[in-house]
C-alpha atoms as a PDB file:
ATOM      1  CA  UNK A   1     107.331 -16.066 -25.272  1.00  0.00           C
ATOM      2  CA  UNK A   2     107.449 -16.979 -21.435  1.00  0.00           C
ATOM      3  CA  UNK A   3     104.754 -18.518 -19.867  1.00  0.00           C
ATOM      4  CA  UNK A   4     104.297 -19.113 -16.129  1.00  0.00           C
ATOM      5  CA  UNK A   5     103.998 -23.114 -15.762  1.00  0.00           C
ATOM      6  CA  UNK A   6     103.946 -23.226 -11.828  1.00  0.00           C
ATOM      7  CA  UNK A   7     100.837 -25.763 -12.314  1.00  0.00           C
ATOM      8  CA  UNK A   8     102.396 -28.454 -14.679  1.00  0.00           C
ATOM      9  CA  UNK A   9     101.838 -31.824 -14.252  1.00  0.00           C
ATOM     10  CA  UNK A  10     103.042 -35.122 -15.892  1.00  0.00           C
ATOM     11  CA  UNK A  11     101.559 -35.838 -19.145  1.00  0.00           C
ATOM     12  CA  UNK A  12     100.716 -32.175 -19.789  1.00  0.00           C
ATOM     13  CA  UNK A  13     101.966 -31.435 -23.867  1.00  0.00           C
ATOM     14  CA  UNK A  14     104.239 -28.841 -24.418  1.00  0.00           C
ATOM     15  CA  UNK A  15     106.747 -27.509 -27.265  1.00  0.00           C
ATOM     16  CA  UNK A  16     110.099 -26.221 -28.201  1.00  0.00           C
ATOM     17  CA  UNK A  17     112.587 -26.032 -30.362  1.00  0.00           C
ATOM     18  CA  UNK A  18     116.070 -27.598 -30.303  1.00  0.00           C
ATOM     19  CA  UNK A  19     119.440 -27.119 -32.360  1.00  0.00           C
ATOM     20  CA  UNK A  20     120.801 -23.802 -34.269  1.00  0.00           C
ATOM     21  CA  UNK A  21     120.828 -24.098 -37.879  1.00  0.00           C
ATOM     22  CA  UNK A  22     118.592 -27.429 -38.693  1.00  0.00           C
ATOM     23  CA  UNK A  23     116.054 -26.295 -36.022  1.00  0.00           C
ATOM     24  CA  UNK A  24     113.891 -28.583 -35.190  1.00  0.00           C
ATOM     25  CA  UNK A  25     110.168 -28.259 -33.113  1.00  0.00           C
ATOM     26  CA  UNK A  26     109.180 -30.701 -30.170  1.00  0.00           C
ATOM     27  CA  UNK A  27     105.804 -31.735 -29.070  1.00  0.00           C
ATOM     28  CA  UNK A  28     106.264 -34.298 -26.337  1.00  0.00           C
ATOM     29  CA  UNK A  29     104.645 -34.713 -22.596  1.00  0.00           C
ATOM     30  CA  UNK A  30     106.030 -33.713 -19.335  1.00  0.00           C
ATOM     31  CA  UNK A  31     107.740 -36.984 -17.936  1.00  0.00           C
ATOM     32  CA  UNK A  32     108.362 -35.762 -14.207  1.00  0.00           C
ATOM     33  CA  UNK A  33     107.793 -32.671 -12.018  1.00  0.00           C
ATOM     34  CA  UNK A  34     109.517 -31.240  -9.325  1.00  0.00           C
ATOM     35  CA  UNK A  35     108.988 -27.885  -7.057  1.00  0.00           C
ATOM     36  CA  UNK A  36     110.571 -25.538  -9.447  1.00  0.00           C
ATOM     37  CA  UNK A  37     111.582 -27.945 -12.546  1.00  0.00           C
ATOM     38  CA  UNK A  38     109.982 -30.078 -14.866  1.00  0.00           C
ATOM     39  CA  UNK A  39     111.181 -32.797 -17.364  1.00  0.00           C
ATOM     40  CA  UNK A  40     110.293 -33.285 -21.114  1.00  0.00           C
ATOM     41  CA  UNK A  41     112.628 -36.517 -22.139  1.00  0.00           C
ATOM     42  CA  UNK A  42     115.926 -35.549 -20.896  1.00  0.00           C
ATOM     43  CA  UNK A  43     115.442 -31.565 -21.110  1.00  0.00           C
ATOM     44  CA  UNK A  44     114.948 -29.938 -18.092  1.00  0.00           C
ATOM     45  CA  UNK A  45     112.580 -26.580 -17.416  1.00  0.00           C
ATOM     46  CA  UNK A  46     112.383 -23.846 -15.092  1.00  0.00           C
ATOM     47  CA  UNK A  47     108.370 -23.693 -13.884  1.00  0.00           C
ATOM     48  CA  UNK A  48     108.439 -19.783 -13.403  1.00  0.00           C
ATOM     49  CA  UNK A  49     109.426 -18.718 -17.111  1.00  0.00           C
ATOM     50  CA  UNK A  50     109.946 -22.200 -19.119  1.00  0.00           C
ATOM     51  CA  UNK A  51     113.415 -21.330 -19.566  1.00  0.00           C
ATOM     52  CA  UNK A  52     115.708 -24.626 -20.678  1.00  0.00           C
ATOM     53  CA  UNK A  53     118.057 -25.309 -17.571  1.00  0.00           C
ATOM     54  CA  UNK A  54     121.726 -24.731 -18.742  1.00  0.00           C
ATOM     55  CA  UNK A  55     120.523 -23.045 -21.863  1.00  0.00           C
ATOM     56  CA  UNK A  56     119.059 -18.936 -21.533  1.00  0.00           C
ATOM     57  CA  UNK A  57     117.738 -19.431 -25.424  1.00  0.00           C
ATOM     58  CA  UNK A  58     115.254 -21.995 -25.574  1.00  0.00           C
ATOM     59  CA  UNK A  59     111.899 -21.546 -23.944  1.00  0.00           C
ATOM     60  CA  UNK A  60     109.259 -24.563 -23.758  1.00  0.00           C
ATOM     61  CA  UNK A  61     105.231 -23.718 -23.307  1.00  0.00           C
ATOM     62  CA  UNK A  62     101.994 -25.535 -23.205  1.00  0.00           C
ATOM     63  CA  UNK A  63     101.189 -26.765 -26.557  1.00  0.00           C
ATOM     64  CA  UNK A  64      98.244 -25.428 -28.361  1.00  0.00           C
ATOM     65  CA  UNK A  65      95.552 -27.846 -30.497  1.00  0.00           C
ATOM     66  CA  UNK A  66      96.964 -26.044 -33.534  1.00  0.00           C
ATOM     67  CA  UNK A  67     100.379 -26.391 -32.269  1.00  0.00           C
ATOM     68  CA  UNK A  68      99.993 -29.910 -32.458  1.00  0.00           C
ATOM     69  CA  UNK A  69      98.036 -29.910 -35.968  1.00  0.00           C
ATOM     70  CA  UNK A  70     100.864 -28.035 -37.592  1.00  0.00           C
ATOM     71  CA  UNK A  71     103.610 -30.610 -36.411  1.00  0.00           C
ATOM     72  CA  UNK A  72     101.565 -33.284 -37.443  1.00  0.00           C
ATOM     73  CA  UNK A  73     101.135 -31.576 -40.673  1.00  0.00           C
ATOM     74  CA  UNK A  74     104.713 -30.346 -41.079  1.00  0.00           C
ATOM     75  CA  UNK A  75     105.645 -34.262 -40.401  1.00  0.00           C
ATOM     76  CA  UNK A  76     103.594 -35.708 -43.017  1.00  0.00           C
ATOM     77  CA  UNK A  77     104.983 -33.234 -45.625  1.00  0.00           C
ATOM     78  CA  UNK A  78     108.509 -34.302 -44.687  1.00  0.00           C
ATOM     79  CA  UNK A  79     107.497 -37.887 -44.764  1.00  0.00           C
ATOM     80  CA  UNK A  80     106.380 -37.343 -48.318  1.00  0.00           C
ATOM     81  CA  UNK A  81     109.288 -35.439 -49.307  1.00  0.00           C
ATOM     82  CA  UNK A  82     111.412 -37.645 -48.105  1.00  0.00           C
ATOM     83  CA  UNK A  83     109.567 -40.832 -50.189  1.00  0.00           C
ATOM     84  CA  UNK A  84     109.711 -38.551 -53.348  1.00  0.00           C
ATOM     85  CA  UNK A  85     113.254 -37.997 -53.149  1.00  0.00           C
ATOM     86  CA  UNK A  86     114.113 -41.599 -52.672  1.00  0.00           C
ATOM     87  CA  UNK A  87     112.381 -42.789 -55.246  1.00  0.00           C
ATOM     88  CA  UNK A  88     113.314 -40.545 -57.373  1.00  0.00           C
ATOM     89  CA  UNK A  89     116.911 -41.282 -56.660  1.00  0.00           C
ATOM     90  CA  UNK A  90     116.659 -44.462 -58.406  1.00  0.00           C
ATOM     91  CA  UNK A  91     116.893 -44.330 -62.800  1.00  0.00           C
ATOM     92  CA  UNK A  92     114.775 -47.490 -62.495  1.00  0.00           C
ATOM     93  CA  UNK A  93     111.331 -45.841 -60.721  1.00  0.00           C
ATOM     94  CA  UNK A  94     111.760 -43.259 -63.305  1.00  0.00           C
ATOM     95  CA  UNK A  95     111.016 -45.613 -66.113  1.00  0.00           C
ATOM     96  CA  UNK A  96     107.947 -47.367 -64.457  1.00  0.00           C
ATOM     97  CA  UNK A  97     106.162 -44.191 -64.972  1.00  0.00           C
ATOM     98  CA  UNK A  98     103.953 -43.853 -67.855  1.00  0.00           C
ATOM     99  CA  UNK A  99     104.401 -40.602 -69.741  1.00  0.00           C
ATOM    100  CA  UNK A 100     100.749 -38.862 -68.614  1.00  0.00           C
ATOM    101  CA  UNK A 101     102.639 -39.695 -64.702  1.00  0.00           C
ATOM    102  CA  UNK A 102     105.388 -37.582 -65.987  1.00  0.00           C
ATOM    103  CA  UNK A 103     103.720 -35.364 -67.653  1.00  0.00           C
ATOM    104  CA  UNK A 104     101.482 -34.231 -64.592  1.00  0.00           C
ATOM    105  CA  UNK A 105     104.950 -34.587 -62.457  1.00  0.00           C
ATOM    106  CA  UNK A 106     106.439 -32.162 -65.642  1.00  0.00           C
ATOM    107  CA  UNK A 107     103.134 -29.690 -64.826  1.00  0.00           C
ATOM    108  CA  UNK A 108     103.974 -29.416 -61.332  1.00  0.00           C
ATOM    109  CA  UNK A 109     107.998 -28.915 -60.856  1.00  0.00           C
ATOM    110  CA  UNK A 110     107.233 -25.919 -63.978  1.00  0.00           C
ATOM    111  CA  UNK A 111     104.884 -24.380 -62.083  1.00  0.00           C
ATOM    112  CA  UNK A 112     106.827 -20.593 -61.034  1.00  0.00           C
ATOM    113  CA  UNK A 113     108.093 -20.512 -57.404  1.00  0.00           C
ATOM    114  CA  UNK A 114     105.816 -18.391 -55.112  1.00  0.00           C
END
């Protein structure tokens, strides 16, 4: 989706995505400006299309209020997978849980996949 961003300024929030197979989203503010670029970290823009600079496949646009709510969302659920997995990784926070814990941990992983 191409948006025209000839009146971008620093600090404005925008978002892409980077990398093939593990892609990942960015929400981060527009660092520096110039007449027919702008800069988000080290990735550089094209103002008349928001077209990555050396790259025809990634495309950057003004981030939206849900945008943003559905990275921070998507963020915290990988923050809590992540803490699940480790602890579960470890035989020893297995057996601190008392069997109604596993039993409602039992409940959920049974449940059928949607």
């Amino acid at each position: 989706m191409k948006q025209n961003l000839e009146n971008i300024k620093v600090g404005d929030t925008v978002i892409f995505s980077m990398g093939g197979i593990y892609c990942s989203t960015i929400i981060d503010k527009v660092t520096r400006v110039t007449p027919k670029q702008f800069e988000v970290r080290s990735y550089r823009f094209r103002k008349k299309d928001g077209s990555m600079v050396g790259d025809v496949y990634r495309h950057c646009r003004l981030a939206t209020e849900k945008d943003i709510e559905d990275f921070k969302m998507e963020q915290h659920r990988n923050s809590l997978r992540n803490k699940i997995c480790k602890f579960f990784k470890s035989y020893q926070n297995i057996d601190s849980l008392t069997i109604d814990e596993m039993e409602k941990i039992n409940a959920i992983i049974s449940k059928p996949q949607q």
